[in-house]
PDB file of N, CA and C in Angstrom:
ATOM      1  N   UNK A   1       0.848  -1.168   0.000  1.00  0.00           N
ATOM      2  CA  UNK A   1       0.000   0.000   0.000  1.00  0.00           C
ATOM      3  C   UNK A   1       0.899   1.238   0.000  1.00  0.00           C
ATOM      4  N   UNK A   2       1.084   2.593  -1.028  1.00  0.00           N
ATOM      5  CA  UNK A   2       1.950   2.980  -0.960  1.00  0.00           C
ATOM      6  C   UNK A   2       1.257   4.705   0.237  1.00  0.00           C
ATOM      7  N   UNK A   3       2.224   5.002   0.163  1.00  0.00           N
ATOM      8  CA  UNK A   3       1.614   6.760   0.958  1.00  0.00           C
ATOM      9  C   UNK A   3       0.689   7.018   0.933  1.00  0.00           C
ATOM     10  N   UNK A   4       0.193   7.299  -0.902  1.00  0.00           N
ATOM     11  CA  UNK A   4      -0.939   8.103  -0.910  1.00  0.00           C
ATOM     12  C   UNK A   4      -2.048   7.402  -0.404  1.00  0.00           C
ATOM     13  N   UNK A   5      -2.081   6.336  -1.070  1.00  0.00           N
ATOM     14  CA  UNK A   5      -3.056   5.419  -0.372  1.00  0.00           C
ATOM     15  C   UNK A   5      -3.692   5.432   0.810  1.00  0.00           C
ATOM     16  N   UNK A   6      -2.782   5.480   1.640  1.00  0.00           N
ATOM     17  CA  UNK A   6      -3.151   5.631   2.854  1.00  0.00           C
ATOM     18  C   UNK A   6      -3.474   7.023   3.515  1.00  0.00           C
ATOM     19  N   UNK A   7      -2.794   8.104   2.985  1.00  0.00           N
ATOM     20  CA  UNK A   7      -3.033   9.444   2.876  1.00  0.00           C
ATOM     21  C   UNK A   7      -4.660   9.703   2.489  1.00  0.00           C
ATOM     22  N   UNK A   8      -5.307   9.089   1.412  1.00  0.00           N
ATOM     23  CA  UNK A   8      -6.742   9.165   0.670  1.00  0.00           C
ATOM     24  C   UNK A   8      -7.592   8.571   1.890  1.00  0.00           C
ATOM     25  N   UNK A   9      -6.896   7.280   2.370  1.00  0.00           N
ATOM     26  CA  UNK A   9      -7.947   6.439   3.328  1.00  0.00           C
ATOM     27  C   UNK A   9      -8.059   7.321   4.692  1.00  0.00           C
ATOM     28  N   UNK A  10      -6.988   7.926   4.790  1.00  0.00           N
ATOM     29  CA  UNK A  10      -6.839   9.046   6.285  1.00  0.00           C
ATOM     30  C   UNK A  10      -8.424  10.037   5.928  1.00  0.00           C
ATOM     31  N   UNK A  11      -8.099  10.302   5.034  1.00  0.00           N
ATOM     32  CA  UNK A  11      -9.109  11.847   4.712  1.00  0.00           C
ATOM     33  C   UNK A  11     -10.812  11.433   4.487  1.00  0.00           C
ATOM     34  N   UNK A  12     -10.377  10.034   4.195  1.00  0.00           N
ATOM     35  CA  UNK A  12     -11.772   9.239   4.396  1.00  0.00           C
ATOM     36  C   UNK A  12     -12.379   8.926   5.614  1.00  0.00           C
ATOM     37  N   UNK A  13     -11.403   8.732   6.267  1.00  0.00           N
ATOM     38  CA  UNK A  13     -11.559   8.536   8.020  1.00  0.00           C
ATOM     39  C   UNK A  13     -12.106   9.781   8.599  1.00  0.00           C
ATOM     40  N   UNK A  14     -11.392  10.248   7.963  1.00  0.00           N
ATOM     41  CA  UNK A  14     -11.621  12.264   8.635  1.00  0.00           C
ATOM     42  C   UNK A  14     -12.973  12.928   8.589  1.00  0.00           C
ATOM     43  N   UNK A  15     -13.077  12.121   7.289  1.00  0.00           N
ATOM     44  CA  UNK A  15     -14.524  13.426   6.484  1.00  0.00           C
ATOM     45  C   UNK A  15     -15.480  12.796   7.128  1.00  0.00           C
ATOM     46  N   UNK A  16     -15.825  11.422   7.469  1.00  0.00           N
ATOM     47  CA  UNK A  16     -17.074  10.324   7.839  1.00  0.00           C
ATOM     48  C   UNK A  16     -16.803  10.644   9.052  1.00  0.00           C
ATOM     49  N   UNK A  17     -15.619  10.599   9.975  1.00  0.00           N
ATOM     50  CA  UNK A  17     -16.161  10.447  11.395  1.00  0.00           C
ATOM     51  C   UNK A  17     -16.580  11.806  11.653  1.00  0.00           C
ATOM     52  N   UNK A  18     -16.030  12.835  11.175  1.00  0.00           N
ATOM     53  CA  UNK A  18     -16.435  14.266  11.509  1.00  0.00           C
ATOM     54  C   UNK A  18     -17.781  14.544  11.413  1.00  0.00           C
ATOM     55  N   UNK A  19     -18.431  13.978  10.045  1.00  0.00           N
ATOM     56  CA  UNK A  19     -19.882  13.945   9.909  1.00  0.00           C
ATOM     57  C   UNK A  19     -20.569  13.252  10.890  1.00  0.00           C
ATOM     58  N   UNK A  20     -19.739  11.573  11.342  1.00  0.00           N
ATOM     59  CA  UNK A  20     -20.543  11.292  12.341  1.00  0.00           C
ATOM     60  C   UNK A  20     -20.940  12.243  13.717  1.00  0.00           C
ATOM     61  N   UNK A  21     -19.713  12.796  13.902  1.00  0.00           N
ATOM     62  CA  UNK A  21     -19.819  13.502  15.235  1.00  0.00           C
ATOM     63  C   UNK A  21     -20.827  14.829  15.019  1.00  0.00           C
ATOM     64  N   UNK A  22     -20.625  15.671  13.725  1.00  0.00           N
ATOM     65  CA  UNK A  22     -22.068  16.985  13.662  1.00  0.00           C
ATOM     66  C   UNK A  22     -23.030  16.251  14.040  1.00  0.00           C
ATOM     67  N   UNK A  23     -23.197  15.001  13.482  1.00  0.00           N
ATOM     68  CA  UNK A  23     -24.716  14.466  13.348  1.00  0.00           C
ATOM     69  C   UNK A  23     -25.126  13.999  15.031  1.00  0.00           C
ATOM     70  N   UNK A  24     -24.397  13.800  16.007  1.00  0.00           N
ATOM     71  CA  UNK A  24     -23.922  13.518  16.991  1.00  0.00           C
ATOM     72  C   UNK A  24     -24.450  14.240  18.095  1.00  0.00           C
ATOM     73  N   UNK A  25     -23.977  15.519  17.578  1.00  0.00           N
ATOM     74  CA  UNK A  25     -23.470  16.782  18.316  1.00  0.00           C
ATOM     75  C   UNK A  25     -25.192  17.426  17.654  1.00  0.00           C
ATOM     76  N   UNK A  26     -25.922  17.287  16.856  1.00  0.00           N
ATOM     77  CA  UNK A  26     -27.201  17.305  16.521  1.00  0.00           C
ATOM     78  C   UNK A  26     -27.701  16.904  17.400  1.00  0.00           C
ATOM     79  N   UNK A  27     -27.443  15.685  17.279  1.00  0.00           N
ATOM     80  CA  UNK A  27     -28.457  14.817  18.082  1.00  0.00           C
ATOM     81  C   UNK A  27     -28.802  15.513  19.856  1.00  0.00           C
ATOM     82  N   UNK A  28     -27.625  15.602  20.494  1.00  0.00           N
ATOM     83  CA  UNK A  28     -27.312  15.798  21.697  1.00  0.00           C
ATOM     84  C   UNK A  28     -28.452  17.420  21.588  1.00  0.00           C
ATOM     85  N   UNK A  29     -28.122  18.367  20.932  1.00  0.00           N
ATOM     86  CA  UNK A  29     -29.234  19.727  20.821  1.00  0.00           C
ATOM     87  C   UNK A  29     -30.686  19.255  21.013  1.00  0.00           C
ATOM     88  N   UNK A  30     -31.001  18.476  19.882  1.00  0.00           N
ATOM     89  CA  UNK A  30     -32.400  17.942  19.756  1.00  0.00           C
ATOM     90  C   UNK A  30     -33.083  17.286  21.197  1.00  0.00           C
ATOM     91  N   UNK A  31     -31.353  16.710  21.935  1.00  0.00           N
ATOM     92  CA  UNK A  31     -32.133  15.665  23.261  1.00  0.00           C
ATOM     93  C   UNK A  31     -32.105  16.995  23.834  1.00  0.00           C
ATOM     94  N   UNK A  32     -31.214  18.007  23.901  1.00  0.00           N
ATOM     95  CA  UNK A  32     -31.566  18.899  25.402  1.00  0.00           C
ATOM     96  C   UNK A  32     -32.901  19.825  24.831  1.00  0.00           C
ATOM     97  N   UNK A  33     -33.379  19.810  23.738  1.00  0.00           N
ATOM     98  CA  UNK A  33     -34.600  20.875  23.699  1.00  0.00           C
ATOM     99  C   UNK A  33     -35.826  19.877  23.500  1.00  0.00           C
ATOM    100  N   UNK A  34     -35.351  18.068  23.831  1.00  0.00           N
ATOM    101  CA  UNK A  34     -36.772  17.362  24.230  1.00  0.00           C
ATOM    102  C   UNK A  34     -37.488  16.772  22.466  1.00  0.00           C
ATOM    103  N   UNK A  35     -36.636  16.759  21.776  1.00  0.00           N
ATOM    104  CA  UNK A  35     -36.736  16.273  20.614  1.00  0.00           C
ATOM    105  C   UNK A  35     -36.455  14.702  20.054  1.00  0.00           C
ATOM    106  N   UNK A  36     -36.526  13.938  20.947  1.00  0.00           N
ATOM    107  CA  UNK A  36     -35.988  13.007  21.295  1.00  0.00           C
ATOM    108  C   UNK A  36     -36.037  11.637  19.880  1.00  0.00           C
ATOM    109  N   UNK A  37     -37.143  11.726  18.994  1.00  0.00           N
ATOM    110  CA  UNK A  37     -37.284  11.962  17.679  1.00  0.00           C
ATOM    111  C   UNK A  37     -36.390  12.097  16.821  1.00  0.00           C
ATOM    112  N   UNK A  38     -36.266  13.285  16.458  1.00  0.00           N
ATOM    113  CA  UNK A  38     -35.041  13.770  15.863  1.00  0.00           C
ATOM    114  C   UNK A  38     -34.108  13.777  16.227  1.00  0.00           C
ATOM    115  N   UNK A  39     -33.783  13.434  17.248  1.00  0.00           N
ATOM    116  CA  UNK A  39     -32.638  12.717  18.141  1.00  0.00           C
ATOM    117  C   UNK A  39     -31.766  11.460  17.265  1.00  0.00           C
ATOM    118  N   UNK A  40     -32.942  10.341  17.858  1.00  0.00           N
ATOM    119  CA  UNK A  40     -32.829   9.357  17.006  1.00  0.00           C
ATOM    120  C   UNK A  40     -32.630   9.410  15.426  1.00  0.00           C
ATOM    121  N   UNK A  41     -32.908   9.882  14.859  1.00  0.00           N
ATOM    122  CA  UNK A  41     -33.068   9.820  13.507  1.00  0.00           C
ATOM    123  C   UNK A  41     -31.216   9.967  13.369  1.00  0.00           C
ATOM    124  N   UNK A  42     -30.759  11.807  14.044  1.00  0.00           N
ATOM    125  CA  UNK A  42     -29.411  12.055  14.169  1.00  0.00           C
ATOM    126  C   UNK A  42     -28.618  10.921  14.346  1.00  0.00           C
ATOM    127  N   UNK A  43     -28.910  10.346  15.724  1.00  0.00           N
ATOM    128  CA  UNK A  43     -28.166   9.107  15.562  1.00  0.00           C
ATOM    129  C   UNK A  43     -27.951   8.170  14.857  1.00  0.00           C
ATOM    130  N   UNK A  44     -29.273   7.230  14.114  1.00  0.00           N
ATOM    131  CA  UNK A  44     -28.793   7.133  12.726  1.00  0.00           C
ATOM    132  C   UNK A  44     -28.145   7.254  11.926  1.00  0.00           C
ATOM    133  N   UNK A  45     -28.003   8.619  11.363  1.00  0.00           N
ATOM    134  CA  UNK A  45     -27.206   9.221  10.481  1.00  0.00           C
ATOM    135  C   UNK A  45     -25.736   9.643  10.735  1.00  0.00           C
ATOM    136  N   UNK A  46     -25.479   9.411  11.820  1.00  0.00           N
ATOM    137  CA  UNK A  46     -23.985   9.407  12.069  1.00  0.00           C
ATOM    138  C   UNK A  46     -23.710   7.935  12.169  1.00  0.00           C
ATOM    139  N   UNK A  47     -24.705   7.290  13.008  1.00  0.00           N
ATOM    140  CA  UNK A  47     -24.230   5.683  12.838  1.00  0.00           C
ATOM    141  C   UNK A  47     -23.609   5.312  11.728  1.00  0.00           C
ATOM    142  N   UNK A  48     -24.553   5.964  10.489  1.00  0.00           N
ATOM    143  CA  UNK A  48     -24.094   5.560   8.727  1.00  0.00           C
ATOM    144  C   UNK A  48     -22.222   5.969   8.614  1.00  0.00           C
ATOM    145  N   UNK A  49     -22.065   7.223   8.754  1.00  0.00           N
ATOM    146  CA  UNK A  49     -20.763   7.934   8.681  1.00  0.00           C
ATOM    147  C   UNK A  49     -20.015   6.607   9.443  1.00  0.00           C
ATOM    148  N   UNK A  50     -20.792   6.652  10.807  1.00  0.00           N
ATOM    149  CA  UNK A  50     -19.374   6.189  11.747  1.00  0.00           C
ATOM    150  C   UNK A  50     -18.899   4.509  11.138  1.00  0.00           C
ATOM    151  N   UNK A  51     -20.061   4.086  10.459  1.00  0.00           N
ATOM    152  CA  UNK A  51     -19.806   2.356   9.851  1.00  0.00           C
ATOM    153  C   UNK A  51     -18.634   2.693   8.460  1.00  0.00           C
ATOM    154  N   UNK A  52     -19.254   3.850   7.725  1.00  0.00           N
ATOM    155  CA  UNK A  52     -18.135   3.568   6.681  1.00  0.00           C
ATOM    156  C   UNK A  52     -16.612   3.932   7.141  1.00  0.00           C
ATOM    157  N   UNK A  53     -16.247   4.577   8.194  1.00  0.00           N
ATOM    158  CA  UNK A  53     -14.989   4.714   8.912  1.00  0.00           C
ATOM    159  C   UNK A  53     -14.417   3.433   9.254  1.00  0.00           C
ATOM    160  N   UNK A  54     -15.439   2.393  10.203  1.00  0.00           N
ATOM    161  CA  UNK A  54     -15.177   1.122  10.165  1.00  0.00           C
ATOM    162  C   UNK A  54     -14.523   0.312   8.870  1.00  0.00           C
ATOM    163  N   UNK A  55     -15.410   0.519   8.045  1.00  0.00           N
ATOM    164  CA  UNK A  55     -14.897  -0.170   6.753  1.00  0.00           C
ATOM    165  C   UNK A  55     -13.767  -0.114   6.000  1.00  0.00           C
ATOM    166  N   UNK A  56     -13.298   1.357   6.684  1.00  0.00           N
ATOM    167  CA  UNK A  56     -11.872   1.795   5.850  1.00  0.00           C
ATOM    168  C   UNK A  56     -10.851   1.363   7.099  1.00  0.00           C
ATOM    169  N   UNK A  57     -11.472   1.283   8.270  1.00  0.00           N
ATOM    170  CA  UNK A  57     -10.205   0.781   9.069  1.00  0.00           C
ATOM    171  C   UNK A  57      -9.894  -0.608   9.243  1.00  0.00           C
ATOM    172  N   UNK A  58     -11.345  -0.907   8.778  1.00  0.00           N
ATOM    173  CA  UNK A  58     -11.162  -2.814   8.540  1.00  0.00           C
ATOM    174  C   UNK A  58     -10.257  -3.064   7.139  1.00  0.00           C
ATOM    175  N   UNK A  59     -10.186  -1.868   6.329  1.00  0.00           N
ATOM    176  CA  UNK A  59      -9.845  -3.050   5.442  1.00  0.00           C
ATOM    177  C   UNK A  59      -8.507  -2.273   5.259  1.00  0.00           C
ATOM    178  N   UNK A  60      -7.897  -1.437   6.349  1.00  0.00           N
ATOM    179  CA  UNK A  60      -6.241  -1.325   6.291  1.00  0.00           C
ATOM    180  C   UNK A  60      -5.936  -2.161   7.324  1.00  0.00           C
ATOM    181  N   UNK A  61      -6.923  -2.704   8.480  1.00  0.00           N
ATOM    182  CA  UNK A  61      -6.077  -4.044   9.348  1.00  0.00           C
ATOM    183  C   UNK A  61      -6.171  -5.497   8.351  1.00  0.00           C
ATOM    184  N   UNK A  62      -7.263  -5.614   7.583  1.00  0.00           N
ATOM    185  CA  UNK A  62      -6.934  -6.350   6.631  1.00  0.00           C
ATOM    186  C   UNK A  62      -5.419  -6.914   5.759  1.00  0.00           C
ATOM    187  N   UNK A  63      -5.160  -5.931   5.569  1.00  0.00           N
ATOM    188  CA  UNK A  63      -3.932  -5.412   4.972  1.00  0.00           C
ATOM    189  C   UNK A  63      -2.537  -5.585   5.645  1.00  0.00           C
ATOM    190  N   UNK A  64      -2.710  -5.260   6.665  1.00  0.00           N
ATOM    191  CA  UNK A  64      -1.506  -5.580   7.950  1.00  0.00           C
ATOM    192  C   UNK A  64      -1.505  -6.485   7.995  1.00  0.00           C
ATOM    193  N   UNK A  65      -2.765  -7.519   8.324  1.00  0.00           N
ATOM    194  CA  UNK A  65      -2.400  -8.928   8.656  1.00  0.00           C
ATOM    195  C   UNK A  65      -2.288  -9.681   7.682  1.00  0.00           C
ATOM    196  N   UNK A  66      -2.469  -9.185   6.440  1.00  0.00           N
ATOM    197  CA  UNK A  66      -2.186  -9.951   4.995  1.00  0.00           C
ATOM    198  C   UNK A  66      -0.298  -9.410   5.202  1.00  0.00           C
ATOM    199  N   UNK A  67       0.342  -9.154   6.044  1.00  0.00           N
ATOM    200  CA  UNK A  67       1.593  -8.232   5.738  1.00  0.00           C
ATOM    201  C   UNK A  67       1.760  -7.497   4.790  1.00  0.00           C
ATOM    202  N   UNK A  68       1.017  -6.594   4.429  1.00  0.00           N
ATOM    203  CA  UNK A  68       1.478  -5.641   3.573  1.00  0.00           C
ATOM    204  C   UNK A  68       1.664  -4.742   4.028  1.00  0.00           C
ATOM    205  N   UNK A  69       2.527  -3.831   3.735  1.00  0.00           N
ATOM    206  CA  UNK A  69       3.533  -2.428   4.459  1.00  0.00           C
ATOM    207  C   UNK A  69       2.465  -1.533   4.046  1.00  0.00           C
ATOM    208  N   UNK A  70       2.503  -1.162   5.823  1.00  0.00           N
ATOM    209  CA  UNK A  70       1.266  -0.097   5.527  1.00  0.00           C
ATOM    210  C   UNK A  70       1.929   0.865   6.182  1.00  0.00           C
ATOM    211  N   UNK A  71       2.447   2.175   5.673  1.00  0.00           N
ATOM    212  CA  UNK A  71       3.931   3.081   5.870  1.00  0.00           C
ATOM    213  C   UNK A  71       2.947   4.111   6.901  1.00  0.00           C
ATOM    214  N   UNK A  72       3.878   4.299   7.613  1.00  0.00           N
ATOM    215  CA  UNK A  72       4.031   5.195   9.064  1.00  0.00           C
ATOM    216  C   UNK A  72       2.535   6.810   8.417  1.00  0.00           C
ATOM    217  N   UNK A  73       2.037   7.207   8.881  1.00  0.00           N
ATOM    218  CA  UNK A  73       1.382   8.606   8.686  1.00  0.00           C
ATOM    219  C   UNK A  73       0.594   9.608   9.698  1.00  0.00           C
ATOM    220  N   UNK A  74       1.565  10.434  10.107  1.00  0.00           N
ATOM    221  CA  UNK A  74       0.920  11.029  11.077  1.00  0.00           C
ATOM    222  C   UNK A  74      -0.762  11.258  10.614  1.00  0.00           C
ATOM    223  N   UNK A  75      -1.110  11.389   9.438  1.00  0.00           N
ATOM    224  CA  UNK A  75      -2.431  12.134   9.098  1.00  0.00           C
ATOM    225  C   UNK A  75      -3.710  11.175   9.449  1.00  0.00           C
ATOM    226  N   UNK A  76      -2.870   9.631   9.268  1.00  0.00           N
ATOM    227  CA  UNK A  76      -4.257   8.525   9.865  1.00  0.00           C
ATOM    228  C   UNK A  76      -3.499   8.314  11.427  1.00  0.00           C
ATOM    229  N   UNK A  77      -3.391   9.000  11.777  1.00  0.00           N
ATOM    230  CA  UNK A  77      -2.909   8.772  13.426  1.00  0.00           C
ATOM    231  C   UNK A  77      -4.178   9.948  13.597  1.00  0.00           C
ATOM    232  N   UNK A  78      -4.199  11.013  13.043  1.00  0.00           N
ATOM    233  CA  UNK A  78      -4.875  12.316  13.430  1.00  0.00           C
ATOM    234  C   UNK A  78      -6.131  11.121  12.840  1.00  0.00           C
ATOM    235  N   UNK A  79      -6.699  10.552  11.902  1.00  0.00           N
ATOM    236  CA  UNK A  79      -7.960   9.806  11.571  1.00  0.00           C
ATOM    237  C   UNK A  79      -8.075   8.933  12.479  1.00  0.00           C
ATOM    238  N   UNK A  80      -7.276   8.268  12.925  1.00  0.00           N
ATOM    239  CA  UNK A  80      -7.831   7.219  14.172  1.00  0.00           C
ATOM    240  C   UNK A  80      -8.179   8.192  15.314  1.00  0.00           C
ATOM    241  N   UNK A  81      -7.418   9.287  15.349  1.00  0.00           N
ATOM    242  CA  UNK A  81      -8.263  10.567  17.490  1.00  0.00           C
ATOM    243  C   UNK A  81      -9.495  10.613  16.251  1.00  0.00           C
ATOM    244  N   UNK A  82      -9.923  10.953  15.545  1.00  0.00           N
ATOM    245  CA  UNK A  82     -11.045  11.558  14.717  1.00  0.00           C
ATOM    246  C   UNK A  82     -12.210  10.266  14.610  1.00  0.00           C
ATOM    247  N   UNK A  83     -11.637   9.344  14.586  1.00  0.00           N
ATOM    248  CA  UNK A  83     -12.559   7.867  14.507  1.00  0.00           C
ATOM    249  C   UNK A  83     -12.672   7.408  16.049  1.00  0.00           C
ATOM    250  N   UNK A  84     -11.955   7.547  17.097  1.00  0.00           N
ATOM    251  CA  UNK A  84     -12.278   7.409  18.317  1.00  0.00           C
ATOM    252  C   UNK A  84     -13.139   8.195  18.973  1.00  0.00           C
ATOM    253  N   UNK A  85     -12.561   9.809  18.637  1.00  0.00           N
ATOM    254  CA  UNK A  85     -13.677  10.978  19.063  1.00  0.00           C
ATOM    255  C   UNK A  85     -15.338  10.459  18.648  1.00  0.00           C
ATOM    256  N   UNK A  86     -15.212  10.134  17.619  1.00  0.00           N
ATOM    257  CA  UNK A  86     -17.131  10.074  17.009  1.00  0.00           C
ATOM    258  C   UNK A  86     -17.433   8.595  17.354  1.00  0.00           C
ATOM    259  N   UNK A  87     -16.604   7.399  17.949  1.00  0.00           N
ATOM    260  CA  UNK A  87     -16.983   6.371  18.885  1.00  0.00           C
ATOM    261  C   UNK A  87     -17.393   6.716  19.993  1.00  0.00           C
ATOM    262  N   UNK A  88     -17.089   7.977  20.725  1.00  0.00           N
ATOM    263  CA  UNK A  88     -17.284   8.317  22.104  1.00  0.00           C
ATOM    264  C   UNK A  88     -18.516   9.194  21.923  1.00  0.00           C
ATOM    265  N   UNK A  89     -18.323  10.040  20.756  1.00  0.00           N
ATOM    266  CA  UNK A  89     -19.775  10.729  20.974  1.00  0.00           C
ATOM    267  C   UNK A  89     -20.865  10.032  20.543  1.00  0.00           C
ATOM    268  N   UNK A  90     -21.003   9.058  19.688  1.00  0.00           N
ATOM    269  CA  UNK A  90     -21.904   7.910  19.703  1.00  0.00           C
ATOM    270  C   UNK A  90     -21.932   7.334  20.899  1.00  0.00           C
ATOM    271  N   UNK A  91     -21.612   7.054  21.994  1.00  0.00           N
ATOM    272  CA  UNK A  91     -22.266   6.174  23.243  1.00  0.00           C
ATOM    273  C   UNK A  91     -22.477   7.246  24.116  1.00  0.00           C
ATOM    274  N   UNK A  92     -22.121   8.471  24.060  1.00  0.00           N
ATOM    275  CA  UNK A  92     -22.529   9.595  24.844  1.00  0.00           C
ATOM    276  C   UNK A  92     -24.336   9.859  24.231  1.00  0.00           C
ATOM    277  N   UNK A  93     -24.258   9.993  23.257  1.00  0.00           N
ATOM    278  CA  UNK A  93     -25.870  10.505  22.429  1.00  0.00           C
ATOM    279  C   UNK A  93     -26.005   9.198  23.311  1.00  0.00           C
ATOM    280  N   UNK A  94     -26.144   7.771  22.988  1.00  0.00           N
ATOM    281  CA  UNK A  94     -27.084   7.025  22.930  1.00  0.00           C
ATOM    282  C   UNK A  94     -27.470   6.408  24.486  1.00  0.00           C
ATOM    283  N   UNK A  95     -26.040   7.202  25.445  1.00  0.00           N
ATOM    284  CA  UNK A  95     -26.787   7.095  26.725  1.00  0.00           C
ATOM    285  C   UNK A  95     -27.544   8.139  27.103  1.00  0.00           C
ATOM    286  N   UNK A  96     -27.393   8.983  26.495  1.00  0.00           N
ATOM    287  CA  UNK A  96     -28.953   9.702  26.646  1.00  0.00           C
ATOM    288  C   UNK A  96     -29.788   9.464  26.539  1.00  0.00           C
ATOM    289  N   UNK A  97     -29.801   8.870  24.903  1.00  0.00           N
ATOM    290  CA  UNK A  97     -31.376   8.494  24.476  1.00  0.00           C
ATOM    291  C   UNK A  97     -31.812   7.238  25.416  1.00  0.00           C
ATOM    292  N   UNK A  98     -31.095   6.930  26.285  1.00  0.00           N
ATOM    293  CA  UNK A  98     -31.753   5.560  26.862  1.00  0.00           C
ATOM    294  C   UNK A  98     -32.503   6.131  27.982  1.00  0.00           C
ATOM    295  N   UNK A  99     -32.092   7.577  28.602  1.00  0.00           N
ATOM    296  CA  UNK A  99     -32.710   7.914  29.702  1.00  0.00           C
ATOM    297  C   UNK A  99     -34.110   7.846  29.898  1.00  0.00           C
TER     298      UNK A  99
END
């Protein structure tokens, strides 16, 4: 897998989890003004974002464990805090919505 590659898959990581987290960070508005509705729906729609992040990180551990050199990049180091951040604000929304 050469640089860019992984450079493209970073920015893929970036753009989806970020969306997951607006949609997130939606959601959380909608629960404090009792919208609980449109809450859900938000959550949803970041769920979508936050799965295709999954998919791009499944299929560069794919890749590792096939051994293929998957070269050093600070920019998917910054996509994995960006894919962890919108894991955390997904179980933050959804312990709300359980209240």
């Amino acid at each position: 897998m050469t640089k860019d590659m992984i450079t493209k898959m970073a920015f893929e990581i970036i753009s989806n989890a970020g969306d997951a987290m607006d949609q997130y960070y939606e959601a959380l508005i909608d629960l404090k003004k009792n919208r609980n509705e449109q809450a859900k729906i938000k959550l949803e729609e970041g769920n979508k974002f936050l799965n295709k992040t999954h998919e791009i990180q499944t299929k560069l551990i794919q890749s590792e464990i096939n051994e293929e050199d998957i070269p050093y990049s600070l920019i998917m180091t910054h996509a994995q805090d960006h894919l962890n951040s919108a894991i955390n604000w997904q179980r933050i929304v959804t312990l709300f919505l359980e209240e």
